[in-house]
Protein backbone atom coordinates (compact mmCIF):
# COMPACT_ATOMS: atom_id res chain seq x y z
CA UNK A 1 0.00 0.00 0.00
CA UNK A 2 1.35 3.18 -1.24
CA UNK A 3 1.84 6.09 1.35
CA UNK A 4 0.22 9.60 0.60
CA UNK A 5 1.69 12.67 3.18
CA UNK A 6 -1.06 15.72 2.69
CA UNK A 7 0.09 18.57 3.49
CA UNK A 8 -2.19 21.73 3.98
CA UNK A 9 -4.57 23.87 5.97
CA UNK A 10 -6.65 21.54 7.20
CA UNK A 11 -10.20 22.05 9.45
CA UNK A 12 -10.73 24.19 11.96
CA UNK A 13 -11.79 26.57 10.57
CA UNK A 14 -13.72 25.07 8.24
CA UNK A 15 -13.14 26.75 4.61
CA UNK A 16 -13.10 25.80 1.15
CA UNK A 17 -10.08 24.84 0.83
CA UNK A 18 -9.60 22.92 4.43
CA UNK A 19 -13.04 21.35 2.85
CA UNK A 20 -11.27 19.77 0.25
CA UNK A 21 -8.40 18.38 2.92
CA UNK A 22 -10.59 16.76 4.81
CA UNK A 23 -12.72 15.55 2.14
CA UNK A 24 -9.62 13.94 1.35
CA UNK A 25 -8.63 12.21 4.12
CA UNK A 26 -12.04 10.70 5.46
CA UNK A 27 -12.25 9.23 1.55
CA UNK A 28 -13.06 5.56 2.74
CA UNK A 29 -12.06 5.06 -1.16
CA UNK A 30 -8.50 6.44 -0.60
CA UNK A 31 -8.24 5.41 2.55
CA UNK A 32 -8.54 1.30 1.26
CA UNK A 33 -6.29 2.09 -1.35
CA UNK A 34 -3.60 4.10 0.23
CA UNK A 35 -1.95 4.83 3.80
CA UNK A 36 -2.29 8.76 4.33
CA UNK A 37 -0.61 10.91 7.39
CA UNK A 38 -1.34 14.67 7.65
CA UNK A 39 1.04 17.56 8.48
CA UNK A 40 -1.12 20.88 9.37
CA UNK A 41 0.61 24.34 8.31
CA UNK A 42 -2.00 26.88 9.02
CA UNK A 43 -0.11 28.05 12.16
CA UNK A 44 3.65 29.75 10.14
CA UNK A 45 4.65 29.80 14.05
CA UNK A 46 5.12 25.86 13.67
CA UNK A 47 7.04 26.11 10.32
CA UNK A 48 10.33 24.36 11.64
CA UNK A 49 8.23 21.47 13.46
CA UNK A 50 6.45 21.06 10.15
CA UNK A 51 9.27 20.92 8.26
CA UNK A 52 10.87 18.30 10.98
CA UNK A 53 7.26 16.20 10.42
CA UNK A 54 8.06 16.18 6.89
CA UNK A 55 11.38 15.23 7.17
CA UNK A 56 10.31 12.18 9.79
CA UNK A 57 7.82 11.02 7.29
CA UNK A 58 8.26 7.98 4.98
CA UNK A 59 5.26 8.44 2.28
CA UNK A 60 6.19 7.69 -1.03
CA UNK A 61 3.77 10.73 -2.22
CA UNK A 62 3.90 14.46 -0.70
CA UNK A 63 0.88 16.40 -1.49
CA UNK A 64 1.15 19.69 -0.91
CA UNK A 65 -1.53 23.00 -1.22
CA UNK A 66 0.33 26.28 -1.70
CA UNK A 67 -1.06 29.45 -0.06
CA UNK A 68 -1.87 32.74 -2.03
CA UNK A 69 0.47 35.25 -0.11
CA UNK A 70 4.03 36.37 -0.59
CA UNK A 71 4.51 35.05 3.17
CA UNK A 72 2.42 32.08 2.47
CA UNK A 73 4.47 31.37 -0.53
CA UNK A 74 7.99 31.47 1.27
CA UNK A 75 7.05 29.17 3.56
CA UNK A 76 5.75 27.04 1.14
CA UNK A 77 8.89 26.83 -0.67
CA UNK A 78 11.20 26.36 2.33
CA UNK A 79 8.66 23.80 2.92
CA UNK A 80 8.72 22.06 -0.99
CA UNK A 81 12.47 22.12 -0.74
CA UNK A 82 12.86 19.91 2.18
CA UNK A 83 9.97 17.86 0.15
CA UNK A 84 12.43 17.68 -3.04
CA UNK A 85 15.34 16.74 -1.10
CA UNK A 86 13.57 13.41 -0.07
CA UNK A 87 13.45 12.15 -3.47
CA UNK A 88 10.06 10.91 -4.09
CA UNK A 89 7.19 12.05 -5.94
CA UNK A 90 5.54 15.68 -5.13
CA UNK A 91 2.04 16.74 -6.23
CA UNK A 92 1.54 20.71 -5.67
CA UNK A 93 -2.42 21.82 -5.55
CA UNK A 94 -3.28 25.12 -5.84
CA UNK A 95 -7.02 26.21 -5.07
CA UNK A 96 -7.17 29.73 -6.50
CA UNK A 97 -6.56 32.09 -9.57
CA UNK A 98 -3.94 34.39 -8.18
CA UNK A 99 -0.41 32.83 -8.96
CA UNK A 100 -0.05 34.41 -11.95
CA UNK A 101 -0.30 37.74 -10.25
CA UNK A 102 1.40 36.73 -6.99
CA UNK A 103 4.27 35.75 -9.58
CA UNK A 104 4.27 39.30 -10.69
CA UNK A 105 4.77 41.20 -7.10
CA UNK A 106 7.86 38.93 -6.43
CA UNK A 107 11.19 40.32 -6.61
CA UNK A 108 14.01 38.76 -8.42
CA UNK A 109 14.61 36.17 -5.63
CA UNK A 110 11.25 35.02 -4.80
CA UNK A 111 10.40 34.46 -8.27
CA UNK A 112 13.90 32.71 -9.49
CA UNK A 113 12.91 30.73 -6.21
CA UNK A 114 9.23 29.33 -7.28
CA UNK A 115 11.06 28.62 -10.85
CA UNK A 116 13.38 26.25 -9.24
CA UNK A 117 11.20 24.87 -7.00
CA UNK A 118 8.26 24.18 -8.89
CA UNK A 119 10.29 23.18 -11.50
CA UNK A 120 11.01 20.25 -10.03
CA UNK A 121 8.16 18.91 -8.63
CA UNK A 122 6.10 16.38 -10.79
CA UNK A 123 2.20 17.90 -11.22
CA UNK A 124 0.71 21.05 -10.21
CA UNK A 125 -2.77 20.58 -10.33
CA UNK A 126 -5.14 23.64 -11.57
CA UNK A 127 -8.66 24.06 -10.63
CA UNK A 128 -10.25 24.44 -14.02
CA UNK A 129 -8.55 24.17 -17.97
CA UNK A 130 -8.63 27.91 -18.04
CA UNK A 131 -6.68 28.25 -14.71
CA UNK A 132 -3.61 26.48 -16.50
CA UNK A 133 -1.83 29.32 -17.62
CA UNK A 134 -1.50 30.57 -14.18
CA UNK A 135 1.76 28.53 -14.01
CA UNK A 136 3.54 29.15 -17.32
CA UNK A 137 6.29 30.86 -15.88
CA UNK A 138 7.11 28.11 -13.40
CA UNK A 139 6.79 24.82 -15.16
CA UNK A 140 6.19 22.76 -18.19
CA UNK A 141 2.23 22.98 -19.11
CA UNK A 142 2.56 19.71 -19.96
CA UNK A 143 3.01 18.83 -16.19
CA UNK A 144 -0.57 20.14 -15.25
CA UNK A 145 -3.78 18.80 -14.46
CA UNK A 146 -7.00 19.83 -13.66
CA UNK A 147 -9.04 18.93 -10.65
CA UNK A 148 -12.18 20.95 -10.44
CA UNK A 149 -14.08 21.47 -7.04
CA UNK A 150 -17.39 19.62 -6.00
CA UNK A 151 -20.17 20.35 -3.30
CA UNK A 152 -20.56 18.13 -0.15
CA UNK A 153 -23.01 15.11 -0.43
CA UNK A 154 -24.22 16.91 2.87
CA UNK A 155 -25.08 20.29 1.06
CA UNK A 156 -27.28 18.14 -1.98
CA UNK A 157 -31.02 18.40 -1.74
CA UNK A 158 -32.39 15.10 -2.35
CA UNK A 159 -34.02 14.16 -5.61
CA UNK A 160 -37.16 14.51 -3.94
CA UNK A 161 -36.71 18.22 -3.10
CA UNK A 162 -35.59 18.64 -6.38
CA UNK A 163 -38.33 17.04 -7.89
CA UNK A 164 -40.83 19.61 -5.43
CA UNK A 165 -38.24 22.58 -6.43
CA UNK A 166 -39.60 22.02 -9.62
CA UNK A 167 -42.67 21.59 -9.06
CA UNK A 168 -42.65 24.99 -6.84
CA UNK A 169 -40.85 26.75 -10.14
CA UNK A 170 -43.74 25.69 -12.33
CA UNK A 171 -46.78 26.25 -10.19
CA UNK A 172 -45.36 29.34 -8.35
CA UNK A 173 -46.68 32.54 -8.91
CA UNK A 174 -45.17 34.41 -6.26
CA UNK A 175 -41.67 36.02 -5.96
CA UNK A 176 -38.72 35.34 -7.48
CA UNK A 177 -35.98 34.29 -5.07
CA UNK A 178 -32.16 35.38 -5.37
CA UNK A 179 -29.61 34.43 -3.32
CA UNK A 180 -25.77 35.67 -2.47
CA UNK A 181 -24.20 33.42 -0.87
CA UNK A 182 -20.60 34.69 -0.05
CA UNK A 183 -18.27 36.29 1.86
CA UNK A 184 -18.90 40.46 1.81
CA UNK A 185 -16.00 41.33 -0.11
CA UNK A 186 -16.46 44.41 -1.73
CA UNK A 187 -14.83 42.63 -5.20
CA UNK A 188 -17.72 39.26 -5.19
CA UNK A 189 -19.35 42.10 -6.44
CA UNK A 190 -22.30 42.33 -2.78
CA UNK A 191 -22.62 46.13 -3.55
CA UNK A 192 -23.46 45.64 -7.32
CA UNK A 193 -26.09 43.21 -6.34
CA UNK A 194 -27.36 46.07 -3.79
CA UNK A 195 -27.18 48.96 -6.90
CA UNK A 196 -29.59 46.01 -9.32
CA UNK A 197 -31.81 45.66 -6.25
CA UNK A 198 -32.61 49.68 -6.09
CA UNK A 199 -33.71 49.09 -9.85
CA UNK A 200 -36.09 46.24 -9.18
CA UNK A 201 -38.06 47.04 -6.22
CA UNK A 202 -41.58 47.71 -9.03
CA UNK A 203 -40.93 43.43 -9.33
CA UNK A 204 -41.61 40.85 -7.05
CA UNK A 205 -37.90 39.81 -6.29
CA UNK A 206 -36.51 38.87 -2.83
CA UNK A 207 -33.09 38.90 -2.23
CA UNK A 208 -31.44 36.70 0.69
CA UNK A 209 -28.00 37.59 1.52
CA UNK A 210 -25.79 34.90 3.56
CA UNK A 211 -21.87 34.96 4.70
CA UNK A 212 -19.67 36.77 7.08
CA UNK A 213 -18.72 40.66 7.07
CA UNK A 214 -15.25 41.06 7.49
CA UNK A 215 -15.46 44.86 9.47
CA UNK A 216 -17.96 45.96 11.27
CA UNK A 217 -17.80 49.16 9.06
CA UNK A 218 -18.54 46.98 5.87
CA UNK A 219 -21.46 45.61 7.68
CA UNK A 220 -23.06 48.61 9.01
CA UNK A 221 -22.45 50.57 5.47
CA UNK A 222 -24.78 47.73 4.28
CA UNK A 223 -27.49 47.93 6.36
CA UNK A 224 -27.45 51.82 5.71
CA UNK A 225 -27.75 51.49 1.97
CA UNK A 226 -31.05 49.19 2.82
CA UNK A 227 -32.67 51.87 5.02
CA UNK A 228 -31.74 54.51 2.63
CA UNK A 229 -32.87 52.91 -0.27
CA UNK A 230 -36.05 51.88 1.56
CA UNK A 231 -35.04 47.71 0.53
CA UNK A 232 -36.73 46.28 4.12
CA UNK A 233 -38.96 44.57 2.04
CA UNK A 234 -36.66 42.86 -1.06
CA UNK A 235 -34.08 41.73 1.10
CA UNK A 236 -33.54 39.41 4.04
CA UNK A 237 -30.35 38.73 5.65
CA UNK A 238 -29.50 35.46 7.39
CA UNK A 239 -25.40 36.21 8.02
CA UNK A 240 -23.14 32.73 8.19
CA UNK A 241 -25.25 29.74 6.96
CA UNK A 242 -24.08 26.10 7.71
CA UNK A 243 -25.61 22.64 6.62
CA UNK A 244 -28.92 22.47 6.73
CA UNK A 245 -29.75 26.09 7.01
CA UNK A 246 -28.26 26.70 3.62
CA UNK A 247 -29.83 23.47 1.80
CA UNK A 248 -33.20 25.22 3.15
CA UNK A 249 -31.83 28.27 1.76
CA UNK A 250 -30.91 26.99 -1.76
CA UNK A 251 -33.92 24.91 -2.15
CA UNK A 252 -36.06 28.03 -1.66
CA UNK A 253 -34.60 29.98 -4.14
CA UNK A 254 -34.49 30.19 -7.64
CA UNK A 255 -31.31 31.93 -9.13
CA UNK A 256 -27.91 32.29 -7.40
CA UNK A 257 -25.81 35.55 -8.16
CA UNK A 258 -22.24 36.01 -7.55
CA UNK A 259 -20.92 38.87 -9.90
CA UNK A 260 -17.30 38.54 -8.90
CA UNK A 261 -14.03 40.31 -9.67
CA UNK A 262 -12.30 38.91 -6.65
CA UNK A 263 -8.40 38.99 -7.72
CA UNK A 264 -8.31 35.98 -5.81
CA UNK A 265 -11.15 33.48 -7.41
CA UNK A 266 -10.62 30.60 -8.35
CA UNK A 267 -13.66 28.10 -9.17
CA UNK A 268 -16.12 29.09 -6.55
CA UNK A 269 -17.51 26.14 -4.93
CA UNK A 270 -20.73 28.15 -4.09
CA UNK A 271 -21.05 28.42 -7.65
CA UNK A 272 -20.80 24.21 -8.11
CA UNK A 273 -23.29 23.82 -4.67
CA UNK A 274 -26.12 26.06 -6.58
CA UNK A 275 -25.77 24.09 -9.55
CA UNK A 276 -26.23 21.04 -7.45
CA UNK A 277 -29.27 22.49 -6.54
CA UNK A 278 -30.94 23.52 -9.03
CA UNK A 279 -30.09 26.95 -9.29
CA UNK A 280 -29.82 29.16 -12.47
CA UNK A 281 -26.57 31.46 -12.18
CA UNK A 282 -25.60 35.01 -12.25
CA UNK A 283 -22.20 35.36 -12.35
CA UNK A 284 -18.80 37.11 -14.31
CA UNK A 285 -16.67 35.39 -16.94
CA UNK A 286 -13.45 35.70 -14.10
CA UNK A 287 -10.89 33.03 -13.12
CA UNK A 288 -12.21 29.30 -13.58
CA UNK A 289 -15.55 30.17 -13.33
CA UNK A 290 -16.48 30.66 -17.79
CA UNK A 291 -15.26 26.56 -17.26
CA UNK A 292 -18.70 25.50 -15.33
CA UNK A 293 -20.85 28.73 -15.98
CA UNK A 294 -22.24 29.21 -19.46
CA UNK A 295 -25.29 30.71 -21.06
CA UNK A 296 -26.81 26.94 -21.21
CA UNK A 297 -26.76 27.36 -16.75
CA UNK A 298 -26.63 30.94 -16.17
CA UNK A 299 -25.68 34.36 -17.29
CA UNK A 300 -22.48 35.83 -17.53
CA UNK A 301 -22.46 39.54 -16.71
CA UNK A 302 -19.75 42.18 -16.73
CA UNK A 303 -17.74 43.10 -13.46
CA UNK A 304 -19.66 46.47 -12.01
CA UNK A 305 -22.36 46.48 -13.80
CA UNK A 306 -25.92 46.45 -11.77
CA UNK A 307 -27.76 47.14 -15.19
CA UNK A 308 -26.68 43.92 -16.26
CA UNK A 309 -28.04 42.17 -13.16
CA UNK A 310 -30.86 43.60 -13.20
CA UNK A 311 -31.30 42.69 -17.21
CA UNK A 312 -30.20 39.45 -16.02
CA UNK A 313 -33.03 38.79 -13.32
CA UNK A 314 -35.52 39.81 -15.87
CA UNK A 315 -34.80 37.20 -17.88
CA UNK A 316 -34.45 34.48 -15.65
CA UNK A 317 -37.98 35.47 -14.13
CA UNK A 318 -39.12 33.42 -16.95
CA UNK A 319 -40.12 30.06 -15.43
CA UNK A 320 -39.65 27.71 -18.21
CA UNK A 321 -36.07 29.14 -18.75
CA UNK A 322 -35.87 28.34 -14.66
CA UNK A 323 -36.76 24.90 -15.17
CA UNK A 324 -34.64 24.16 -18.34
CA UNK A 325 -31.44 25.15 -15.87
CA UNK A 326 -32.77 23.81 -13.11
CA UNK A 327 -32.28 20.51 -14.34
CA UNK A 328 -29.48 21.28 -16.11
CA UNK A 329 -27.45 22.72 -13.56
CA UNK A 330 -29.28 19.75 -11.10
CA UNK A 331 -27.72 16.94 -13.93
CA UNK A 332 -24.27 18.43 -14.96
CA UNK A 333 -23.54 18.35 -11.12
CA UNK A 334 -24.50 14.69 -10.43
CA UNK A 335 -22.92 13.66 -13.36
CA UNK A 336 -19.57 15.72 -12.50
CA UNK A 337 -18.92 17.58 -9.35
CA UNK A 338 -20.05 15.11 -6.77
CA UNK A 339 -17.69 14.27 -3.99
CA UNK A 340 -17.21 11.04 -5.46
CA UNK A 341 -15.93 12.85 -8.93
CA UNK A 342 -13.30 14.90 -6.94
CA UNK A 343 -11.43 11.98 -5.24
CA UNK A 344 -11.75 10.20 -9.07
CA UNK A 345 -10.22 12.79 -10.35
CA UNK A 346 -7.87 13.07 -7.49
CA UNK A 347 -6.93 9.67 -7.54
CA UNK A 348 -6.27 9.46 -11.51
CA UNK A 349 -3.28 12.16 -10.31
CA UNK A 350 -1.94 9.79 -8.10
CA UNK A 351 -2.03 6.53 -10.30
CA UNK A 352 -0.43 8.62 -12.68
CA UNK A 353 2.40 9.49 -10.49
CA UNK A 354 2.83 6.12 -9.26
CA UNK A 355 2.90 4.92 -12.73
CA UNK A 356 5.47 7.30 -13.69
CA UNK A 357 7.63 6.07 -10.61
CA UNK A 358 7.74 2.54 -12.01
């Protein structure tokens, strides 16, 4: 049995990316098929003991997930190179759509650093085909693969619901229902979605808004725009959702919207968890998201542009176009972005490697 080391941020807190970790290592699948050991970085305190756990640990695979920082980045390399010197195979993930610009803001050292590095190691794995080119400066394209995201089993209505959040689509004749679902960063594009809403308040839309505000500034300038703009009655906000609050949430409504310019997006799982649900999307053609968002499951709008939501929600308010998606967003996730898909695709990678050693 083949030994896998993971290396990453793993849960608590619970994120996207510490998702994916432990996704990872409670895989029953990879778990009968290989022997896996964990070393934690998300303390940089720790970085010598990590590097010591790394260097006490016989796996014939290191798997590694690189941060999206200049700081983050250093110790990732300091962390790769004691990796490298161990002379076995070395798989680097990266969850995001920044390295390309991170690349940029080195200096001469940092960046002749990631070229060595990373030009060693034996797949970097991309979130999406058009995420790829992220690492052209680093290493051979021909040594990178693509593992896209997935939502949780646990955040999946049940065909059931799905069959009744059809049925609610078609025989509804109440509002329309639009949920963000994010973290209010000014750049996922929140305050755009506040401009549309001003525009719509003559049709019966309701807007839920779910995730965490990052400054108590943020949040109050928020709940001032509502009151000024007189939006009591089109929005309702629920702040962090978990589990089964936010399968209630996504069953209930009809079209997700996440008009993002984030510098940092990669493939948003919120995007893939919609899907999964039978949501239409409203979105931006950014990062890896133009790879699982098209005008067959949603609508692509420009970054800053509230006239385009609001263009966007009119058309969508048609309920046979909210069906067709529905079940087309509903089907493309089943048939792709399950859990069960990502540790496929995950696996595939590490066959591969394994292969290559022999």
């Amino acid at each position: 049995m083949k030994k896998i080391c993971l290396i990453g941020q793993f849960p608590p807190p619970i994120h996207g990316l510490s998702k994916a970790l432990d996704t990872i290592i409670k895989s029953d699948y990879l778990n009968r098929k290989y022997k896996m050991n964990i070393v934690d970085i998300k303390s940089n305190k720790l970085v010598l003991k990590h590097r010591q756990q790394i260097k006490n640990s016989q796996a014939d695979i290191y798997y590694i997930t690189i941060s999206q920082s200049k700081l983050g980045n250093l110790r990732d390399m300091f962390l790769l190179k004691s990796i490298l010197k161990k002379k076995k195979k070395v798989i680097v993930h990266y969850h995001g759509g920044y390295y390309k610009d991170l690349y940029k803001s080195f200096n001469k050292f940092q960046k002749r650093l990631n070229r060595k590095i990373l030009g060693q190691i034996d797949v970097m794995i991309a979130l999406s085909e058009s995420l790829k080119y992220l690492f052209n400066d680093v290493i051979d394209l021909k040594r990178i693969r693509v593992c896209e995201n997935f939502v949780e089993d646990t955040s999946l209505i049940s065909e059931k619901e799905f069959e009744k959040k059809v049925q609610n689509i078609n025989n509804s004749m109440e509002k329309l229902e639009v949920i963000y679902l994010s973290n209010f960063i000014e750049s996922k594009g929140y305050k755009d979605v506040l401009n549309a809403i001003v525009e719509l308040k003559k049709y019966n839309v309701l807007f839920h808004f779910a995730g965490a505000f990052f400054s108590k500034e943020d949040e109050e300038e928020f709940f001032k725009f509502i009151d000024d703009n007189d939006l009591r009655n089109y929005i309702s906000y629920h702040g962090v959702v978990k589990s089964e609050e936010k399968r209630k949430l996504l069953f209930q409504s009809d079209i997700f919207i996440l008009p993002t310019y984030y510098p940092k997006e990669g493939q948003p799982i919120s995007i893939i968890e919609a899907m999964g649900n039978g949501l239409s999307i409203i979105t931006t053609k950014h990062a890896g998201i133009p790879d699982i968002v098209s005008e067959k499951n949603g609508i692509l709008v420009t970054p800053k542009s509230p006239s385009e939501i609001v263009e966007a929600i009119k058309r969508l308010s048609d309920r046979e176009i909210l069906i067709k998606i529905a079940k087309e967003n509903r089907l493309k996730s089943l048939k792709k972005f399950k859990e069960e898909h990502y540790i496929k695709r995950l696996d595939e990678i590490f066959e591969e490697v394994i292969q290559d050693e022999n």
